[in-house]
Protein backbone atom coordinates (compact mmCIF):
# COMPACT_ATOMS: atom_id res chain seq x y z
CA UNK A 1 0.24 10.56 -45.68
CA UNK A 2 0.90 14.00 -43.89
CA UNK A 3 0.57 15.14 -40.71
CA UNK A 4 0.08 18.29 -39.05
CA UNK A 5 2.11 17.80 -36.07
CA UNK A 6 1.25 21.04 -34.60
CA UNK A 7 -2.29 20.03 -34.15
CA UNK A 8 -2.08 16.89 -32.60
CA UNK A 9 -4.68 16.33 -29.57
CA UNK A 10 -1.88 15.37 -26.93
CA UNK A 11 -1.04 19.43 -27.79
CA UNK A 12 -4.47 20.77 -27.65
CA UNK A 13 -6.01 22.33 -24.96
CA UNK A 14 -8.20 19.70 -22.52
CA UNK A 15 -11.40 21.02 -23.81
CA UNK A 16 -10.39 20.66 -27.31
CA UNK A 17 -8.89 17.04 -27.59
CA UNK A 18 -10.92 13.92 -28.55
CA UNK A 19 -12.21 11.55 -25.89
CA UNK A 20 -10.14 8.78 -26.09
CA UNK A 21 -11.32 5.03 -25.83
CA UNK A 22 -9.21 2.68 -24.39
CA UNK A 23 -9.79 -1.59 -23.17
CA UNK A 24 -6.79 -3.90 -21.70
CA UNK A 25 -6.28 -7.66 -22.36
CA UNK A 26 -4.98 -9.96 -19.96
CA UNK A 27 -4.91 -13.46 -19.45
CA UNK A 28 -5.61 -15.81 -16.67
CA UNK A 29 -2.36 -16.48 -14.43
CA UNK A 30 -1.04 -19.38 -13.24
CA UNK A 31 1.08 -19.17 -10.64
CA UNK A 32 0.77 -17.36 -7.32
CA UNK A 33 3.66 -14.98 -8.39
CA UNK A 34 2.06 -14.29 -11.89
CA UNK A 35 -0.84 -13.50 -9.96
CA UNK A 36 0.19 -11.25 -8.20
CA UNK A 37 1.34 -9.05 -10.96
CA UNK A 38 -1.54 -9.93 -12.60
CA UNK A 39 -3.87 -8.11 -9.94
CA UNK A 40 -0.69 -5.32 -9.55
CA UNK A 41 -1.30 -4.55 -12.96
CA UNK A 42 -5.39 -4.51 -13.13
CA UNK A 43 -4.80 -2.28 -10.41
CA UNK A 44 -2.79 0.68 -11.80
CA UNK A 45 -4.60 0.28 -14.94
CA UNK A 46 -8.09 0.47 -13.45
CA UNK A 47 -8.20 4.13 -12.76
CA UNK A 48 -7.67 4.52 -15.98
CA UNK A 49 -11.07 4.29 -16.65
CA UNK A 50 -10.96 2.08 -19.51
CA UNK A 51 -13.98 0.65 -21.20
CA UNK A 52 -13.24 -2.57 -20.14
CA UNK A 53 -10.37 -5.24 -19.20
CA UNK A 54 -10.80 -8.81 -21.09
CA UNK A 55 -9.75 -11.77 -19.92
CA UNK A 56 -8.79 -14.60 -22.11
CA UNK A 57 -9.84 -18.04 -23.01
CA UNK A 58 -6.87 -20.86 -23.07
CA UNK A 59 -7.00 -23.52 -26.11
CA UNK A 60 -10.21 -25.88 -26.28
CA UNK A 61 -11.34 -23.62 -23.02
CA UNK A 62 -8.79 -24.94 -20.98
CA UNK A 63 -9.17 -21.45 -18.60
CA UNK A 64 -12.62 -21.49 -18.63
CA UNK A 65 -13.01 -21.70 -15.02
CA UNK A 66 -10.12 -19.39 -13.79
CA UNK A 67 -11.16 -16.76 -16.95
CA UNK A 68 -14.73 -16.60 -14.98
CA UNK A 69 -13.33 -15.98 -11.58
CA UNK A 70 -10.62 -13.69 -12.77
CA UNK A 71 -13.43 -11.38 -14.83
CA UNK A 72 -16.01 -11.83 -11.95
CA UNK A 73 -13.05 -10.10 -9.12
CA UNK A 74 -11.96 -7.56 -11.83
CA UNK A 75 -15.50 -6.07 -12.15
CA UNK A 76 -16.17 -6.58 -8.56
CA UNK A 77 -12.66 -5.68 -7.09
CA UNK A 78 -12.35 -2.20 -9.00
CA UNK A 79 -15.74 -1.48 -10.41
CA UNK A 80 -14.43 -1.83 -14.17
CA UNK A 81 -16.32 -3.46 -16.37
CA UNK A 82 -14.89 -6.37 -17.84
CA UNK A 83 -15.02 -9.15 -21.20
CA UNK A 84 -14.49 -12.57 -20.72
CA UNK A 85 -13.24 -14.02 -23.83
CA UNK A 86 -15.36 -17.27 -25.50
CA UNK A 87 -14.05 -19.81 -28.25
CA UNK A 88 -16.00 -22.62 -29.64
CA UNK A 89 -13.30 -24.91 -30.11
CA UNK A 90 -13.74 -28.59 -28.79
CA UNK A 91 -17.20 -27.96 -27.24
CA UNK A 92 -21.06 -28.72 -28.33
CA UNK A 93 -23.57 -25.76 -28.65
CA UNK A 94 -24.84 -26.91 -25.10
CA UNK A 95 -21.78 -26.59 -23.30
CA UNK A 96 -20.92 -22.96 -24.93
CA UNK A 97 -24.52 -22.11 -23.63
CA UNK A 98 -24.07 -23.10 -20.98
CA UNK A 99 -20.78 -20.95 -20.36
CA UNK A 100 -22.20 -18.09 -21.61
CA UNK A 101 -25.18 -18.14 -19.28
CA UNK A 102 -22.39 -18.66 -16.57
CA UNK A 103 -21.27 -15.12 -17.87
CA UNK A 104 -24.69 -13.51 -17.14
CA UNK A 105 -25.35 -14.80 -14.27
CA UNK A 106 -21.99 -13.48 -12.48
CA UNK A 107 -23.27 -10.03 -14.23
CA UNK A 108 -20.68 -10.05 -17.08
CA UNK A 109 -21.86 -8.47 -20.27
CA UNK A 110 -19.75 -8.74 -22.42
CA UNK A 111 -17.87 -11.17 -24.57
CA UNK A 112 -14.93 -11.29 -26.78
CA UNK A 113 -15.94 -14.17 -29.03
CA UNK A 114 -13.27 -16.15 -31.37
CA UNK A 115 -13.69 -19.23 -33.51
CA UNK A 116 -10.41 -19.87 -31.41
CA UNK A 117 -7.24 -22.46 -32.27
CA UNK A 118 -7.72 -26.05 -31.54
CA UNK A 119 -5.45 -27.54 -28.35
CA UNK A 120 -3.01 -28.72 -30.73
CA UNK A 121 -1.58 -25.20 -31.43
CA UNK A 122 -1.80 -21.82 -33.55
CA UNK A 123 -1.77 -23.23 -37.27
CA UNK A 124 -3.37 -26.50 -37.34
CA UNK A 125 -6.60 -26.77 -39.00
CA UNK A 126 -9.78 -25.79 -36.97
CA UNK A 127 -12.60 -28.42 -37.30
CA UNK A 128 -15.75 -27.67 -35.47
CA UNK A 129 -17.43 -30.08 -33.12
CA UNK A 130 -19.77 -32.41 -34.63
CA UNK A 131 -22.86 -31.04 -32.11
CA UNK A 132 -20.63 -27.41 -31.59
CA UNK A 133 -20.94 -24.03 -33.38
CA UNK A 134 -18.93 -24.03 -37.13
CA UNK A 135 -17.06 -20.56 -36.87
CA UNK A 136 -17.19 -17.41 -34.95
CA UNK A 137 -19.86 -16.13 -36.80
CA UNK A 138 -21.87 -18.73 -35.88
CA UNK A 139 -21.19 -18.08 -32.44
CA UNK A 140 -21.83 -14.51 -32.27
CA UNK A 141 -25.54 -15.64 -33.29
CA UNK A 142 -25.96 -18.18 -30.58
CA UNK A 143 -24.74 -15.76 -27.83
CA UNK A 144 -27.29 -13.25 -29.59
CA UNK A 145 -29.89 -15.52 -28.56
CA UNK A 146 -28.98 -16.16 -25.04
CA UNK A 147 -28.64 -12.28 -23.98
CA UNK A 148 -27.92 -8.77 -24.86
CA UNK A 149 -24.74 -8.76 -24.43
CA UNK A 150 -21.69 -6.36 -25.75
CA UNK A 151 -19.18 -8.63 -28.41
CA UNK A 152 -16.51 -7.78 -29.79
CA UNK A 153 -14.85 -10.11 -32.78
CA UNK A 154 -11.62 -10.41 -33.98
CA UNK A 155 -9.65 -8.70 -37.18
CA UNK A 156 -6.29 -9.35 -39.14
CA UNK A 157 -4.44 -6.70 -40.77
CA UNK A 158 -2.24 -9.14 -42.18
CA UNK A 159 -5.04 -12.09 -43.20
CA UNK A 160 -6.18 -14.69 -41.52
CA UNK A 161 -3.58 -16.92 -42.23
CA UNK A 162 -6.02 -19.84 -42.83
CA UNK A 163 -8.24 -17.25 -45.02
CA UNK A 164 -7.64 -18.30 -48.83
CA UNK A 165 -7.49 -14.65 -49.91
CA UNK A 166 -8.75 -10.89 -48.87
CA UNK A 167 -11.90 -11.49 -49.62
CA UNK A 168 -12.66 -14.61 -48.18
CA UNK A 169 -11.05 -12.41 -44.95
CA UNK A 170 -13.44 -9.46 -45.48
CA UNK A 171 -16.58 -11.57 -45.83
CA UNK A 172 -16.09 -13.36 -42.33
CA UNK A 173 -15.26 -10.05 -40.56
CA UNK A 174 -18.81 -8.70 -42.21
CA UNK A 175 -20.58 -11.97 -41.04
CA UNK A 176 -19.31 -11.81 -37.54
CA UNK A 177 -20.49 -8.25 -37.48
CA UNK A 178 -23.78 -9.08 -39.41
CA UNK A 179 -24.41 -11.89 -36.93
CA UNK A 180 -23.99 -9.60 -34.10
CA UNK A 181 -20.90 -8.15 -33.00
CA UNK A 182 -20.27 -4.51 -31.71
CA UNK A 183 -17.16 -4.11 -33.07
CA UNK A 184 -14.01 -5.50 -34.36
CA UNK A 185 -10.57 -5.90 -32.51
CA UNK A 186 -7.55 -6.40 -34.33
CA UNK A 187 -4.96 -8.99 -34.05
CA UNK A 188 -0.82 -7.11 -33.21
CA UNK A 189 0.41 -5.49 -35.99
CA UNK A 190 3.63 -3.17 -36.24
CA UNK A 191 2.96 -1.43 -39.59
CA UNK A 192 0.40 1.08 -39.54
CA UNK A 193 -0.35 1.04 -43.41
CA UNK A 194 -1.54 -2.78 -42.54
CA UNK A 195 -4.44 -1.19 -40.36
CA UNK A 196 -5.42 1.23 -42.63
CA UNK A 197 -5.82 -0.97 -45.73
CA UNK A 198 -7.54 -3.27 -43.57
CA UNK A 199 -10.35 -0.55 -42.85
CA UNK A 200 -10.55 0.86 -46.05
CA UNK A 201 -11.09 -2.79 -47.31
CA UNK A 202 -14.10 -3.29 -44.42
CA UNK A 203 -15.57 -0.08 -45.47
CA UNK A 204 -15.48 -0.72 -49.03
CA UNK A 205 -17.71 -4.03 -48.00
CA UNK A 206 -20.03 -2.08 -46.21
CA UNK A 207 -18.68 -2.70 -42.98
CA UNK A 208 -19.49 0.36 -40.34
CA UNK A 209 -19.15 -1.39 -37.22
CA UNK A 210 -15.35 0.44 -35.40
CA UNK A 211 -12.51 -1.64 -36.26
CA UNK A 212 -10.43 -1.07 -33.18
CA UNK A 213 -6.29 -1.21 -32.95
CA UNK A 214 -4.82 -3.79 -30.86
CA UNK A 215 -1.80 -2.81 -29.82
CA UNK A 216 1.21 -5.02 -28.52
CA UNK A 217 3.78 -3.16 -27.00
CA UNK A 218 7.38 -5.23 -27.63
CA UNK A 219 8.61 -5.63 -23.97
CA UNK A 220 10.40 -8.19 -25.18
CA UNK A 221 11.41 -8.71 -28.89
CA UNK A 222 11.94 -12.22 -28.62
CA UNK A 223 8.97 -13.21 -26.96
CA UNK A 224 6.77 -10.97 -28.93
CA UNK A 225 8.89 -12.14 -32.62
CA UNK A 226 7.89 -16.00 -31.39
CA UNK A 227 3.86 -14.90 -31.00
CA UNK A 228 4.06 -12.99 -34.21
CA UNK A 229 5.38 -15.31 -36.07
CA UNK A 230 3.00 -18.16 -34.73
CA UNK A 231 -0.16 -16.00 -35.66
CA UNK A 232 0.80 -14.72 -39.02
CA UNK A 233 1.77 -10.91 -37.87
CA UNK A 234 4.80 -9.69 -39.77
CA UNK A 235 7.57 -7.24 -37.94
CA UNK A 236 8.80 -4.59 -40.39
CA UNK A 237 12.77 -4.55 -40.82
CA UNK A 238 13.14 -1.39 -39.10
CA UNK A 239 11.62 -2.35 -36.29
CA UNK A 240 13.48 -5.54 -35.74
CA UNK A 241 16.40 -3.71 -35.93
CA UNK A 242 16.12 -1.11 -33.62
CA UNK A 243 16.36 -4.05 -31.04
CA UNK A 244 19.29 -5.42 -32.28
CA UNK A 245 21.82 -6.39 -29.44
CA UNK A 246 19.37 -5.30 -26.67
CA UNK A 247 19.23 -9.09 -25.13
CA UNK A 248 21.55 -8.33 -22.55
CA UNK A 249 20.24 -4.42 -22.18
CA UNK A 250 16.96 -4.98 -20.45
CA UNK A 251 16.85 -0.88 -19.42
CA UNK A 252 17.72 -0.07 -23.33
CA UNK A 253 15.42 -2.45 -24.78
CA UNK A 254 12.66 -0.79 -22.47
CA UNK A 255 13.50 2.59 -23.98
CA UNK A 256 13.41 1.91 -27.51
CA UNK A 257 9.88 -0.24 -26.75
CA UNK A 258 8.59 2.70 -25.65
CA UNK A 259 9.49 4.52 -28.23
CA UNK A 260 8.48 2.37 -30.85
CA UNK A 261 4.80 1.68 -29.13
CA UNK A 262 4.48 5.63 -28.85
CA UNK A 263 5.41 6.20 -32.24
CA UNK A 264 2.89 3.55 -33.56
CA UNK A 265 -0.02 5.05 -31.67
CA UNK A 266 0.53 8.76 -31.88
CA UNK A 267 0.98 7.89 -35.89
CA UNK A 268 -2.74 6.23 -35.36
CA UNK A 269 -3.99 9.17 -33.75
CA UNK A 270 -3.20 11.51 -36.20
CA UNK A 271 -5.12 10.15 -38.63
CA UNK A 272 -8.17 9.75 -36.77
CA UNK A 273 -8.16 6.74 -34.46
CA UNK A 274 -9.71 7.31 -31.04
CA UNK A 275 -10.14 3.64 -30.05
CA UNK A 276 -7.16 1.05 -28.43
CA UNK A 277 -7.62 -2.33 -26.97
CA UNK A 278 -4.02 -2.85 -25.69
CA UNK A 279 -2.51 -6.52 -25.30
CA UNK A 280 -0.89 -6.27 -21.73
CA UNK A 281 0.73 -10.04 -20.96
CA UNK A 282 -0.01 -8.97 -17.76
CA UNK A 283 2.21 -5.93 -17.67
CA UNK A 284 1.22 -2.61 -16.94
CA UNK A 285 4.56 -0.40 -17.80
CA UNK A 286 4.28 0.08 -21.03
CA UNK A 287 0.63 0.24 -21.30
CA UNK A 288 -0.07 2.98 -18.57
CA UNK A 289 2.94 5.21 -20.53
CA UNK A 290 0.58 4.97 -23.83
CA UNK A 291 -2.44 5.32 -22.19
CA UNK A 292 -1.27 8.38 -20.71
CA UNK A 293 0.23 9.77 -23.82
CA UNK A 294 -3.56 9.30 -25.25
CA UNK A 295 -4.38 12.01 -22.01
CA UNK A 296 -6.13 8.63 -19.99
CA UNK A 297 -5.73 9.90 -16.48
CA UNK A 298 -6.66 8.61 -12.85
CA UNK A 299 -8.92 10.31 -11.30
């Protein structure tokens, strides 16, 4: 794959680059403290301007009621619109409803919707509700119903790692879409070529909808390595390595993030890819570096 270096956008003239799309996910705190940095980070990141900040949605909807108030303040604190994310795990069709119409009535439009992973953990097999909706698919439809609202689905680079094979992957992703959904977010991943085979495989399905990078910047290997590996997202060698011994070096370990996360997305952007949902854990260092790189600036 080459790359004319020379004419990357960060290197252009204002006029000339691309306009940039960019959305931050956080998730609800729990703790005074964590909140704290929770709303310190919303805060820098706001002026940003991105297209919106999601909020998640803990296992079997244990956040339901905190995600609500948290994406309520965020669009009425900074004026930023913002997703409130939606599983179907544990609950009938009725109570899902019921929680989306919660959404519309606070004036949230949009939803990140996910089959989601049962309370028991990342892993163990999903069964649906006996009176709830079957899969995420299923779920886009029923919100569909209910309002016009803005969703946005999940993708996997790397598989599903319940899917059976690619194209058992492929034909969920389309029926999400089909049912619905705006676009497609993906899952972390840390090898570029994963992303790219991943939309060449949508497209060759027939698949149009954007299928839009989430990023996870590594501000810390070992907590990132343990979510990775609990979701099915694989860390090349080389990138493991280049934290090697940076335990103890918190100030080292934030360089070499940085670098790795700018690498990753400037790679991105030079072959195309104007759209980044960025996976914050409630941090806003790394994230407002990369944003900035992509020309996102306060007003």
């Amino acid at each position: 794959m080459s790359t004319d270096y020379t004419d990357r956008p960060s290197r252009r003239r204002p006029d000339e680059r691309p306009k940039f799309q960019v959305s931050f996910e956080f998730f609800p705190p729990k703790t005074d403290v964590m909140e704290e940095r929770f709303w310190d980070s919303i805060h820098k990141l706001a002026p940003l301007h991105p297209r919106f900040v999601s909020v998640t949605y803990g296992a079997g909807g244990s956040t339901r009621e905190r995600t609500l108030r948290m994406v309520s303040r965020v669009k009425a604190d900074t004026g930023v619109d913002a997703a409130a994310h939606l599983t179907c795990v544990g609950a009938t069709r009725d109570e899902v409803d019921a929680v989306v119409r919660g959404y519309q009535e606070a004036g949230i439009s949009r939803i990140v919707a996910l089959r989601g992973d049962p309370a028991e953990g990342i892993g163990k097999p999903f069964t649906p509700h006996p009176d709830g909706y079957r899969n995420a698919a299923d779920l886009v439809a029923g919100i569909r119903k209910i309002g016009n609202f803005d969703i946005s689905v999940a993708a996997y680079p790397e598989k599903h790692p319940q899917s059976p094979n690619w194209e058992a992957d492929i034909d969920n992703l389309k029926r999400k879409l089909d049912a619905g959904a705006t676009r497609a977010i993906t899952q972390m991943f840390f090898d570029n070529d994963d992303y790219f085979r991943l939309v060449d495989r949508a497209q060759a399905a027939g698949i149009a909808a954007p299928i839009v990078p989430g990023i996870q910047p590594i501000h810390s290997f070992k907590q990132i390595s343990g979510f990775a590996a609990r979701c099915g997202a694989s860390i090349p060698g080389w990138v493991a390595e280049r934290f090697e011994g940076l335990e103890e070096d918190p100030e080292t370990h934030a360089l070499v993030a940085s670098a790795v996360a700018a690498e990753q997305v400037l790679e991105l952007v030079d072959n195309g890819i104007t759209e980044f949902h960025f996976y914050t854990l409630n941090r806003s260092n790394l994230v407002l570096a990369l944003a900035r790189l992509l020309g996102a600036r306060p007003d």
